[in-house]
N, C-alpha and C. Protein backbone atom coordinates (compact mmCIF):
# COMPACT_ATOMS: atom_id res chain seq x y z
N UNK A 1 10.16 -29.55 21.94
CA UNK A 1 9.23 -28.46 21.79
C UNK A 1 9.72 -27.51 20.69
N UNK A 2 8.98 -27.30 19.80
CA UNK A 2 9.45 -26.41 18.76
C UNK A 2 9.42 -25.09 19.15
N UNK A 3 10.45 -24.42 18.51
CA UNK A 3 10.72 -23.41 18.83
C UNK A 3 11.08 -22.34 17.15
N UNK A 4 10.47 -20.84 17.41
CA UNK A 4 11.05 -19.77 15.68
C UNK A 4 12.32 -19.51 16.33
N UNK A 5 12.92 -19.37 14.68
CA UNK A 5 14.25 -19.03 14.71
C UNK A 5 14.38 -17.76 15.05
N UNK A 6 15.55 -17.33 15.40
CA UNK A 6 15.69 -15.99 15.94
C UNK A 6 15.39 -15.01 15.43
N UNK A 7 15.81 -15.07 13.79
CA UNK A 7 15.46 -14.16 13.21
C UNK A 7 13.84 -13.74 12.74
N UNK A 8 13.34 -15.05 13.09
CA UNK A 8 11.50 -14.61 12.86
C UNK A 8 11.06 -13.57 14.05
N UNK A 9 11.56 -14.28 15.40
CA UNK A 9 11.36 -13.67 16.52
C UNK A 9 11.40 -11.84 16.35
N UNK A 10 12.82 -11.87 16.39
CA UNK A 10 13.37 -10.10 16.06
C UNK A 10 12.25 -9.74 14.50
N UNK A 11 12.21 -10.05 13.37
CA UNK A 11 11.25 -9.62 12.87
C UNK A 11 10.08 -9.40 13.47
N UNK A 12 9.12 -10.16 13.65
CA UNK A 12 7.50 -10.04 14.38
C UNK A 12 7.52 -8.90 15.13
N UNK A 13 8.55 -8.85 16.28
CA UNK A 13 8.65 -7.88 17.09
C UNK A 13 9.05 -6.24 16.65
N UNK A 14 9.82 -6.08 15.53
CA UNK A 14 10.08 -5.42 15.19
C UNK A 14 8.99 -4.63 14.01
N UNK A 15 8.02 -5.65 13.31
CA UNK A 15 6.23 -4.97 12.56
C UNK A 15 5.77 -4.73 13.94
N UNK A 16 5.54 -5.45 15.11
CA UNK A 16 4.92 -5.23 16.32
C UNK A 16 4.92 -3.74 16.95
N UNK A 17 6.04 -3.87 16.68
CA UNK A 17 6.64 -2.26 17.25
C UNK A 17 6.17 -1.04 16.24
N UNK A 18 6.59 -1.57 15.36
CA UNK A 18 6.22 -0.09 13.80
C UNK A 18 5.02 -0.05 13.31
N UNK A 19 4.20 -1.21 13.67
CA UNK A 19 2.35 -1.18 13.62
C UNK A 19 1.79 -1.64 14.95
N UNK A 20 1.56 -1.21 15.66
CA UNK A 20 1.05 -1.61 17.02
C UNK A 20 -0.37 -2.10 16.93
N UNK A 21 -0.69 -1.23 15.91
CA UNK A 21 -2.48 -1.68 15.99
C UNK A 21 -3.02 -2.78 14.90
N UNK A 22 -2.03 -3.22 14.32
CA UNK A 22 -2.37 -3.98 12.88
C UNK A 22 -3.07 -4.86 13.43
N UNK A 23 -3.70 -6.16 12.25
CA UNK A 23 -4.53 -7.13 12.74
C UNK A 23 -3.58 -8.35 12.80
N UNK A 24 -3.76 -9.20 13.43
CA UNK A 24 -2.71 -10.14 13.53
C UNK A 24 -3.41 -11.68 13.15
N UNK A 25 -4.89 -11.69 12.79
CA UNK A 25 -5.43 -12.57 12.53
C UNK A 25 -4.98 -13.94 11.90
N UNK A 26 -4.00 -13.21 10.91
CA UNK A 26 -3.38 -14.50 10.10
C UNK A 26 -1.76 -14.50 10.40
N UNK A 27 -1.48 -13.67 11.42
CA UNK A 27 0.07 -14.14 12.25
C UNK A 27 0.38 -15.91 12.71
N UNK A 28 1.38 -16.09 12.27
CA UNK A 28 1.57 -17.81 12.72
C UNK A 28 3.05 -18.30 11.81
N UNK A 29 3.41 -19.22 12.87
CA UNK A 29 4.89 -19.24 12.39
C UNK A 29 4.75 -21.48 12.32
N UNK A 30 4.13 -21.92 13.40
CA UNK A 30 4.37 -23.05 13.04
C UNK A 30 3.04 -23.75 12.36
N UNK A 31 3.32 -25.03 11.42
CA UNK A 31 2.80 -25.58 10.45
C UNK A 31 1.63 -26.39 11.53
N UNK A 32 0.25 -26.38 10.62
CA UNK A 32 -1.13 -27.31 11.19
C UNK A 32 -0.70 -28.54 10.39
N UNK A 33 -1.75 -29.31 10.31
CA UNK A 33 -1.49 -30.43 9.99
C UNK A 33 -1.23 -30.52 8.51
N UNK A 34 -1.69 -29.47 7.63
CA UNK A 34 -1.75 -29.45 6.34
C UNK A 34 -0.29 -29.33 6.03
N UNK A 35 0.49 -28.57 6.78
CA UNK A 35 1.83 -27.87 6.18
C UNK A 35 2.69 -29.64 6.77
N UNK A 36 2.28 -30.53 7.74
CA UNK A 36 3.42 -31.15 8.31
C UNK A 36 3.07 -32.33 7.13
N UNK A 37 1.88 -32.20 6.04
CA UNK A 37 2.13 -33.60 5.31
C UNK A 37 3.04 -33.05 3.97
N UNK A 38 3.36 -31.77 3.69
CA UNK A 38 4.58 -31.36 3.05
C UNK A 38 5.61 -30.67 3.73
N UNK A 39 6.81 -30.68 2.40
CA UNK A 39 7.66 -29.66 3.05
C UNK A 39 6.93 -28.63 2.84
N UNK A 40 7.84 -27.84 4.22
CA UNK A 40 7.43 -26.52 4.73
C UNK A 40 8.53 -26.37 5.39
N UNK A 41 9.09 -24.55 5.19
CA UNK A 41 9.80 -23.82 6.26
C UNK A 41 8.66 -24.03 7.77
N UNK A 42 7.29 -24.25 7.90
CA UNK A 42 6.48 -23.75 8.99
C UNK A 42 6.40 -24.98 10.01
N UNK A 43 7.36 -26.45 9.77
CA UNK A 43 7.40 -27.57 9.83
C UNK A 43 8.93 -27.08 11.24
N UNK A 44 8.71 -27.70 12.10
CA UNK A 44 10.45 -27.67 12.74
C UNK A 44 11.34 -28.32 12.06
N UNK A 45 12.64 -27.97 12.14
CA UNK A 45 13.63 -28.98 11.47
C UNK A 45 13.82 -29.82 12.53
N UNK A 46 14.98 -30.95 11.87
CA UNK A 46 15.37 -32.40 13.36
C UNK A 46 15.35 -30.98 14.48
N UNK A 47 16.10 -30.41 14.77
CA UNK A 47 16.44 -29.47 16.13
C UNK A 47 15.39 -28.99 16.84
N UNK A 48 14.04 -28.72 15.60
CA UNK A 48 12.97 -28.41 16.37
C UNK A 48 12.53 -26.58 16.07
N UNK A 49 13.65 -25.90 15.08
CA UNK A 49 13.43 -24.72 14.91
C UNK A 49 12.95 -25.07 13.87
N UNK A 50 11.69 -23.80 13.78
CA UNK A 50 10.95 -23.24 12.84
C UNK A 50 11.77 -21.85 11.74
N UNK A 51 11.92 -21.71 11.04
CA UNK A 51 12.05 -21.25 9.70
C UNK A 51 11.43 -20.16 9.17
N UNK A 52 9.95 -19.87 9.35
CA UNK A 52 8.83 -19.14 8.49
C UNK A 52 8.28 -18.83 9.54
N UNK A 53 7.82 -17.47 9.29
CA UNK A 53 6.53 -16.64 10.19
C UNK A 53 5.93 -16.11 8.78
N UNK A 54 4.49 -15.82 9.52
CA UNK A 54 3.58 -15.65 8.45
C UNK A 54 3.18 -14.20 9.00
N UNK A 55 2.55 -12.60 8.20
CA UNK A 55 2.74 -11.72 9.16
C UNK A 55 1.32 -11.20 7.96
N UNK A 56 0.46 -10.73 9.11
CA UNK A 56 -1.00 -10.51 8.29
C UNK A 56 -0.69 -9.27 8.01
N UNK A 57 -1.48 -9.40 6.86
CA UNK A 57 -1.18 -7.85 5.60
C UNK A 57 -2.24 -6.91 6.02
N UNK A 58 -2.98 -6.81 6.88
CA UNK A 58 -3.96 -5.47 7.56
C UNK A 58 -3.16 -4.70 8.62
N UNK A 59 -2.59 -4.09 7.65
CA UNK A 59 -1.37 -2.87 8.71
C UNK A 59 -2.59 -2.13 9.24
N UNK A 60 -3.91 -1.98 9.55
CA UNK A 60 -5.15 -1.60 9.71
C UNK A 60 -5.27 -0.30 9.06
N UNK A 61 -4.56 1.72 9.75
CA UNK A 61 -4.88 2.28 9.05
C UNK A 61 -3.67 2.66 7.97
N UNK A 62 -3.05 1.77 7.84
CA UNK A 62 -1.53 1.69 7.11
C UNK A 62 -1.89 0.99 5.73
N UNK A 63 -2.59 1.56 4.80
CA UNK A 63 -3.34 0.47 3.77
C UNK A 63 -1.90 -0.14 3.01
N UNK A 64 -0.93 0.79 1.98
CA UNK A 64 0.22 0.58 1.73
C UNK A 64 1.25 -0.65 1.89
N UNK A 65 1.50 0.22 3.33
CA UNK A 65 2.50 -0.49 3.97
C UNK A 65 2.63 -2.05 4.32
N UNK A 66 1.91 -2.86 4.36
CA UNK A 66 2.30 -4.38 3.71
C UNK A 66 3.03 -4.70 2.34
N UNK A 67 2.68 -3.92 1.70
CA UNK A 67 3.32 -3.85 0.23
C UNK A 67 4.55 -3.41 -0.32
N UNK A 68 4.97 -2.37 0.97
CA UNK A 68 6.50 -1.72 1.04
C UNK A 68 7.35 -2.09 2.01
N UNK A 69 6.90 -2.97 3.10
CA UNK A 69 7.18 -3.36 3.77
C UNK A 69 7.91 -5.19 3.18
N UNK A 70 7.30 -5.63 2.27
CA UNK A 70 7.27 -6.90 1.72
C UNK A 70 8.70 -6.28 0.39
N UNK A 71 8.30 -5.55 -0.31
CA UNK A 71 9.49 -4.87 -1.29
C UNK A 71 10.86 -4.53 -0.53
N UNK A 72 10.89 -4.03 0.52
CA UNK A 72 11.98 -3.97 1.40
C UNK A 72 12.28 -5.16 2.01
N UNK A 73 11.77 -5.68 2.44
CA UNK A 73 12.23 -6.87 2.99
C UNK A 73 13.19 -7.84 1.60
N UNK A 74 12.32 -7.71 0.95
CA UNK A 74 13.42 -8.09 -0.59
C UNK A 74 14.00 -7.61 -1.11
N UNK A 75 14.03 -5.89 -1.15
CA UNK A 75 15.39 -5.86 -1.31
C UNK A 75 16.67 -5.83 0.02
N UNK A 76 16.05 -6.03 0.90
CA UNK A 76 17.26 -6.32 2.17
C UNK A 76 17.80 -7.62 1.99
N UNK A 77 16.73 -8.85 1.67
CA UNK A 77 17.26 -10.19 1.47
C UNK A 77 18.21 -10.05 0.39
N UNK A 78 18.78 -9.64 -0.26
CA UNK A 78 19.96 -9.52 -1.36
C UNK A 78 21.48 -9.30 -0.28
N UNK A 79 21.18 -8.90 0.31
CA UNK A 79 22.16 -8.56 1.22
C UNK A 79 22.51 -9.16 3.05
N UNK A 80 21.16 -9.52 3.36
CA UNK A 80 20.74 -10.22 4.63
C UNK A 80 20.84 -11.64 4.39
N UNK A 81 21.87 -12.22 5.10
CA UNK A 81 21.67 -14.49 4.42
C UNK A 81 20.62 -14.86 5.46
N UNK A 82 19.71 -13.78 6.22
CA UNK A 82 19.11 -14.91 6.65
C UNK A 82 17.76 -15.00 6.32
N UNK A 83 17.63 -13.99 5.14
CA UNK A 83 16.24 -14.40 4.73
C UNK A 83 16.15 -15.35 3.38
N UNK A 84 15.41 -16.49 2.82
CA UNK A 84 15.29 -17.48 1.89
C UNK A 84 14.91 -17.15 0.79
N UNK A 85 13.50 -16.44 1.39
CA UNK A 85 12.13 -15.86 0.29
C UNK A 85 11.16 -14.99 1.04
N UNK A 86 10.40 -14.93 0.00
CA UNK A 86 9.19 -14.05 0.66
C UNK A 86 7.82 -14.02 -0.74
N UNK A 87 6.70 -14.04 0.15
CA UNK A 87 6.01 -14.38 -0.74
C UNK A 87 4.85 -13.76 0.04
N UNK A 88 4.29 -12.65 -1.13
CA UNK A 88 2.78 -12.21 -1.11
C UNK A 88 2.21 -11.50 -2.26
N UNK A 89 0.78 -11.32 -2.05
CA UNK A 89 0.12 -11.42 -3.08
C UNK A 89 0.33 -11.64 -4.73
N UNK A 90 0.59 -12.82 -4.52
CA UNK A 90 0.88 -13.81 -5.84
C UNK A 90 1.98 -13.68 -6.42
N UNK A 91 3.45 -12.63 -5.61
CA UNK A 91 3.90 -12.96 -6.09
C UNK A 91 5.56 -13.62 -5.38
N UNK A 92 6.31 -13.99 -5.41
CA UNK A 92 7.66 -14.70 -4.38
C UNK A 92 8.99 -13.90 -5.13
N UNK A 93 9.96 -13.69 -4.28
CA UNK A 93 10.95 -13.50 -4.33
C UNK A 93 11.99 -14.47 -3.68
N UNK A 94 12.88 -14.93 -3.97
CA UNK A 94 13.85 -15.69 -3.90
C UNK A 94 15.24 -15.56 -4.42
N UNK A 95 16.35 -16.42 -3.94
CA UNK A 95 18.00 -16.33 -4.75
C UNK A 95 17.55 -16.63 -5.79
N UNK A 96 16.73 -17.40 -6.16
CA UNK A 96 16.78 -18.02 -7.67
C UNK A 96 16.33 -16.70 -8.94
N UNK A 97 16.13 -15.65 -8.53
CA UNK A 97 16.19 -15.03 -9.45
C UNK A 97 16.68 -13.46 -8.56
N UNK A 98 17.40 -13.70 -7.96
CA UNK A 98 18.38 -12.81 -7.23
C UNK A 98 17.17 -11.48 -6.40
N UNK A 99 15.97 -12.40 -5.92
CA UNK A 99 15.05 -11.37 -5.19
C UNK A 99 14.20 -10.63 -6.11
N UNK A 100 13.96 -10.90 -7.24
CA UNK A 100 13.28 -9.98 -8.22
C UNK A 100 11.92 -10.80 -7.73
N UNK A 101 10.45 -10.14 -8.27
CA UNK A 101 9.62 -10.38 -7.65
C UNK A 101 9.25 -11.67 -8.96
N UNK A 102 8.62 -12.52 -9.01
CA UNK A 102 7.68 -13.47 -9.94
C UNK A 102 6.39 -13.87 -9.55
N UNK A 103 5.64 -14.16 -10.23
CA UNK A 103 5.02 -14.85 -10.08
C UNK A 103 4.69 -16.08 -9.67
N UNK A 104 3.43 -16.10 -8.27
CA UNK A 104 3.85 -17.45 -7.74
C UNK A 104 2.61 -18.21 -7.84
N UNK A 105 2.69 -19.45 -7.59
CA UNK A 105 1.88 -20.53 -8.61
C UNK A 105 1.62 -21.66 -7.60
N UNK A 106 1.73 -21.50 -5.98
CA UNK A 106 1.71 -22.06 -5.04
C UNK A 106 -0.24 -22.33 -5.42
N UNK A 107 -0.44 -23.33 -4.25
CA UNK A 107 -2.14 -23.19 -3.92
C UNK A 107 -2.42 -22.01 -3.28
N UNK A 108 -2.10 -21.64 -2.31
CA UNK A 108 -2.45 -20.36 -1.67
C UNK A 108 -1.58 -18.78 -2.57
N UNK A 109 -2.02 -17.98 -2.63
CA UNK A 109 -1.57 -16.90 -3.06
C UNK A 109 -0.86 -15.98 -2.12
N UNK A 110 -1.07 -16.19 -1.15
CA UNK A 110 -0.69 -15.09 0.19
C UNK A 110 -0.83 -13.83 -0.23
N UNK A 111 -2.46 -13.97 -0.11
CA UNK A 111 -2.70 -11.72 -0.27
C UNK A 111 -3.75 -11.66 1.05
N UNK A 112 -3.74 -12.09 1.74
CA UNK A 112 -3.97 -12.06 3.59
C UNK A 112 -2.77 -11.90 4.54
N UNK A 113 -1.90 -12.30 4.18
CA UNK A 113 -0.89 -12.13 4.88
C UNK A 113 0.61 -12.61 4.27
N UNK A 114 1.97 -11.91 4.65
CA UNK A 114 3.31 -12.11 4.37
C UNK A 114 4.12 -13.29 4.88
N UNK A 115 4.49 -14.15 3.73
CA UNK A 115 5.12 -15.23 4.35
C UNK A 115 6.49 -14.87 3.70
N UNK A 116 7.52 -15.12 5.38
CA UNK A 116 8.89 -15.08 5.29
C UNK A 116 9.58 -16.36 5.43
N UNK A 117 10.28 -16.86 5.11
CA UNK A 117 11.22 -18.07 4.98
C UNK A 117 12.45 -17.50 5.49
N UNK A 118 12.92 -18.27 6.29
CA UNK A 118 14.59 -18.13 7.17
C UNK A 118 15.64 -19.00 6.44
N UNK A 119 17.02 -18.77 6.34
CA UNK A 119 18.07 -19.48 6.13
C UNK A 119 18.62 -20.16 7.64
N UNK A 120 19.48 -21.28 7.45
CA UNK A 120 20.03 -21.81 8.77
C UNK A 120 20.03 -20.50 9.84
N UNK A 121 20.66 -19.48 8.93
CA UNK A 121 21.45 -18.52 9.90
C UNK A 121 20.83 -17.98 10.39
N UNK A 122 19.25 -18.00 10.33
CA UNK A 122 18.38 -16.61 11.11
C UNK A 122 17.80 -17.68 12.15
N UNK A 123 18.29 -19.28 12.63
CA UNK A 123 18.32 -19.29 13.70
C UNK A 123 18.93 -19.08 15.09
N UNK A 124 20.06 -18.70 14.71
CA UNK A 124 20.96 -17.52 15.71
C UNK A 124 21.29 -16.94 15.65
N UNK A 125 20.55 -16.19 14.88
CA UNK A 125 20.95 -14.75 14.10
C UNK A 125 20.27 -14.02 14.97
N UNK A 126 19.62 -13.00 15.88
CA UNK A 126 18.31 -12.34 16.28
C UNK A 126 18.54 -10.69 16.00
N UNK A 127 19.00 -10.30 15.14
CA UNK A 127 19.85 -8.88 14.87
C UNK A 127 19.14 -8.37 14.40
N UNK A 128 18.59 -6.74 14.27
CA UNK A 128 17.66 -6.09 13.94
C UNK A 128 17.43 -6.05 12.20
N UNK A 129 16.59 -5.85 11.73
CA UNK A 129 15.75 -6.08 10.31
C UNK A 129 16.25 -4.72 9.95
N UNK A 130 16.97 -3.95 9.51
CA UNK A 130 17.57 -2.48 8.95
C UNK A 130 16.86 -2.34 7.89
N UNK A 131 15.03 -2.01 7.99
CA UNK A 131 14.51 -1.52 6.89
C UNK A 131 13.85 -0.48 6.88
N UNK A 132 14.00 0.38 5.95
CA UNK A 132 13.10 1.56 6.22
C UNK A 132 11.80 1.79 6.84
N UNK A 133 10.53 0.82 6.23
CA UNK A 133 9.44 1.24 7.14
C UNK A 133 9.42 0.61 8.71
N UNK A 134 10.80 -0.05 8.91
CA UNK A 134 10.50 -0.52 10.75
C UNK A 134 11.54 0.24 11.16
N UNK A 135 12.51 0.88 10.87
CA UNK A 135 13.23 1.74 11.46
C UNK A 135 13.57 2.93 11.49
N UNK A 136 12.77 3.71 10.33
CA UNK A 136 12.90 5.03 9.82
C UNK A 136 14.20 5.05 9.50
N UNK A 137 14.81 4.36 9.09
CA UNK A 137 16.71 4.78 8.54
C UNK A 137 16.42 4.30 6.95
N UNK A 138 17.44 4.24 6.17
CA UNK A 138 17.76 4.16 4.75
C UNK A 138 18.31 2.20 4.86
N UNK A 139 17.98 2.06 4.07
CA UNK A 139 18.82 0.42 4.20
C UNK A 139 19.84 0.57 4.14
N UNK A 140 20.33 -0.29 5.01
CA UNK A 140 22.36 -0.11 5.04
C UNK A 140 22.81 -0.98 4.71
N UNK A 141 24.41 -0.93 4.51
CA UNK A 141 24.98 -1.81 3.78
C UNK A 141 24.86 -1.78 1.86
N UNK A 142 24.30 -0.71 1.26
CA UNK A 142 24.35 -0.65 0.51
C UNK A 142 25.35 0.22 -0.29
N UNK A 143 25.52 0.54 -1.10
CA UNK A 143 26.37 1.55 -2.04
C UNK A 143 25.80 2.25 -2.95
N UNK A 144 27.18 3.07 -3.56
CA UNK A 144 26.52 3.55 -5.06
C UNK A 144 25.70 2.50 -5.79
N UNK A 145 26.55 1.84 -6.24
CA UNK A 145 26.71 0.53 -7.60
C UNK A 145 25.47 -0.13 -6.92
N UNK A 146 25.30 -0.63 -5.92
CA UNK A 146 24.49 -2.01 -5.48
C UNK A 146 23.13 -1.10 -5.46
N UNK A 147 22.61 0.12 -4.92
CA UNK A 147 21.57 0.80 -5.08
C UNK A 147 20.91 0.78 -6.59
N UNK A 148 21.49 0.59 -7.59
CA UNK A 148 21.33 0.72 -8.37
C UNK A 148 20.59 -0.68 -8.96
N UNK A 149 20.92 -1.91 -8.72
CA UNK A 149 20.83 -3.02 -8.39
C UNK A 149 19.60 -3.64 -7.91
N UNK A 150 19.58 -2.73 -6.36
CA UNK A 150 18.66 -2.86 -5.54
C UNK A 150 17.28 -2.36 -6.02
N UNK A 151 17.34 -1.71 -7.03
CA UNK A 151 16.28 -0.54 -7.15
C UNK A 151 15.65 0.66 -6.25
N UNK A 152 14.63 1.26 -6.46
CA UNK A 152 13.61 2.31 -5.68
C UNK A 152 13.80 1.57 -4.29
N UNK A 153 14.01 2.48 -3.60
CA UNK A 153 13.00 2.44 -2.41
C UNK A 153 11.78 3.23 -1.89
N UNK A 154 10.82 1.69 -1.57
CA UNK A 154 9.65 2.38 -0.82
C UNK A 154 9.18 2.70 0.04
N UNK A 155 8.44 4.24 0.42
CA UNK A 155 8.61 4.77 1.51
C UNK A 155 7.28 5.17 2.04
N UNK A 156 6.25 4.76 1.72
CA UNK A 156 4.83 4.84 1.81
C UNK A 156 3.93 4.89 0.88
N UNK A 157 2.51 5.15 0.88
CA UNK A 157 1.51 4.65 -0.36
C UNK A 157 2.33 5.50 -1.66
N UNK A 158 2.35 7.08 -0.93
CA UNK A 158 3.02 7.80 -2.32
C UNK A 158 3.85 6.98 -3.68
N UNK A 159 4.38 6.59 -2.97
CA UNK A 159 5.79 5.96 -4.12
C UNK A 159 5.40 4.36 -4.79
N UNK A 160 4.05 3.94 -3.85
CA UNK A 160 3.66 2.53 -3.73
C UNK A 160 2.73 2.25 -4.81
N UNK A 161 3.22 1.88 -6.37
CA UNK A 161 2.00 1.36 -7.18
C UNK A 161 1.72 0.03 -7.09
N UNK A 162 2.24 -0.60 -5.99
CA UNK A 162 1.71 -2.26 -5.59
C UNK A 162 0.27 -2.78 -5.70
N UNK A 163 -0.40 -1.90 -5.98
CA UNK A 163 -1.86 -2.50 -5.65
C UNK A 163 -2.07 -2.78 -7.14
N UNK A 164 -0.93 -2.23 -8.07
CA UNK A 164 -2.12 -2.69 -9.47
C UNK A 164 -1.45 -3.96 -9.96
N UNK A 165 -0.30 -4.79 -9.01
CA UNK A 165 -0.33 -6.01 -9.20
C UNK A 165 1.50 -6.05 -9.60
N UNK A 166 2.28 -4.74 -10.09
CA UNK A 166 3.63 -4.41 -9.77
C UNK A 166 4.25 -3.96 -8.86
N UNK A 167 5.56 -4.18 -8.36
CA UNK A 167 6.37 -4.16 -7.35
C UNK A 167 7.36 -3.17 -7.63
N UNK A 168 6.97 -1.98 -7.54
CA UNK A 168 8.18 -1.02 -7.58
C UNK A 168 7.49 0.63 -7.66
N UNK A 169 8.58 1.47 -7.31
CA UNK A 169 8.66 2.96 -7.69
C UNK A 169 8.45 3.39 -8.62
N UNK A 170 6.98 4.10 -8.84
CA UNK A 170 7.20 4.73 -10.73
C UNK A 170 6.82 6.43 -10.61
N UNK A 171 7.52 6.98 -8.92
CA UNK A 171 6.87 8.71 -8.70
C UNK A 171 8.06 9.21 -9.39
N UNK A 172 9.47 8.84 -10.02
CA UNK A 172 10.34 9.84 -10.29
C UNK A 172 11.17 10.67 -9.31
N UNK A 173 10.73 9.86 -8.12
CA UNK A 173 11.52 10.96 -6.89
C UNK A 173 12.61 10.70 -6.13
N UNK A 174 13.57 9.68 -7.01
CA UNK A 174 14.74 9.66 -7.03
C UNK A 174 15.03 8.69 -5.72
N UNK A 175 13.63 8.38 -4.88
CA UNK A 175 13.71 7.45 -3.73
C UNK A 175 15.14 6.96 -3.54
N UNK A 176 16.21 6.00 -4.69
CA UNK A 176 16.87 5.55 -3.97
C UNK A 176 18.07 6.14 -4.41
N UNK A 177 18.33 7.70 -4.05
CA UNK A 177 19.19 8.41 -4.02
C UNK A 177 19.38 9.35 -2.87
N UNK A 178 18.61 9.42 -2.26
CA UNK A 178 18.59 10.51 -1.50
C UNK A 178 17.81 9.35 0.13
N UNK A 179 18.65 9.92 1.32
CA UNK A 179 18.24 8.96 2.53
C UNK A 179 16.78 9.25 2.97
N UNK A 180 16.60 10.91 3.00
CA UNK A 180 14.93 11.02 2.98
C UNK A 180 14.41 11.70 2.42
N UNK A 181 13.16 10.63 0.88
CA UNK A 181 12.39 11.38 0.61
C UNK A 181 11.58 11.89 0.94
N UNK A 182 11.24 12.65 -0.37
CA UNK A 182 9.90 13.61 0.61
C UNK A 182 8.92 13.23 0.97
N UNK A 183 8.67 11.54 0.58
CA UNK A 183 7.74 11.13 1.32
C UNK A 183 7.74 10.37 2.61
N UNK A 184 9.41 10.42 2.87
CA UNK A 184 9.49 9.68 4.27
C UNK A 184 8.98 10.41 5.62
N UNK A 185 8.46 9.34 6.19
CA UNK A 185 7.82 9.39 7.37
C UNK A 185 8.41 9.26 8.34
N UNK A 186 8.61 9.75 9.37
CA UNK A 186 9.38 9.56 10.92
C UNK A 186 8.64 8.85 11.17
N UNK A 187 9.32 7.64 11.85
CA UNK A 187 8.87 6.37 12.82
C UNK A 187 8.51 6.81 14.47
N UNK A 188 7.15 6.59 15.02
CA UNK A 188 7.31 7.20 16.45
C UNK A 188 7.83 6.08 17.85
């Protein structure tokens, strides 16, 4: 019986928690028949764990936040081994270009919903996701030097020019210097 890896689990639960009301329409972690005639993370491995959860982008009245939520998650994967990739609206992040965003060229585009890819390790991994919009804290594990690296962080629509098809901070508000900007939001 197939079973998600731990670390999909603790993710889902953890958007579950920080959007309660989102739409979940296109939530789904294991592969239909389309995904099992390729590879796919959404496929079980021999063991039977799944790899990939898919997490629908209608945060409902959260328009943004799929978009900063997906930017954080990549820049946490620089530092987290148990995430692979991540991929939405057209574009993927991966090691292969150390999490920077590209352009992706798949059949599907994923601008309905966030697809995450797991490493071995986020199947016994189940340890909390340390990102700003699911925990109200600053990402940890970072530094001077590596912030720098990491780029902006995003902290709601304010800081969020994602919709015109780029991935990053262009308000000037020093986001990834300071633990809360002025546009951060307390988590309830």
């Amino acid at each position: 019986m197939p079973k998600l890896c731990k670390a999909g689990i603790q993710l889902r639960e953890q958007v579950d928690d920080a959007f309660p009301d989102r739409d979940r329409a296109s939530d789904g972690w294991i592969g239909d028949k389309r995904h099992s005639a390729r590879k796919s993370d959404h496929n079980p491995t021999a063991e039977g764990i799944v790899r990939a959860i898919d997490i629908d982008a209608d945060f409902r009245s959260h328009k943004a936040e799929p978009y900063d939520f997906a930017d954080q998650l990549r820049l946490l994967a620089r530092l987290d081994k148990r995430i692979s990739y991540i991929i939405f609206n057209g574009k993927i992040a991966s090691y292969k270009r150390n999490y920077k965003w590209r352009k992706y060229t798949g059949i599907n585009p994923h601008k309905t919903h966030i697809h995450i890819s797991f490493t071995a390790k986020g199947d016994s991994d189940g340890s909390m996701f340390e990102i700003p919009i699911l925990t109200g804290e600053p990402l940890h594990g970072t530094t001077k030097a590596s912030k720098r690296k990491l780029g902006k962080k995003l902290f709601g629509s304010r800081n969020s020019n994602l919709f015109s098809g780029w991935m990053g901070c262009t308000c000037n508000c020093k986001c990834s210097l300071s633990s809360k900007p002025s546009s951060y939001i307390e988590m309830a």
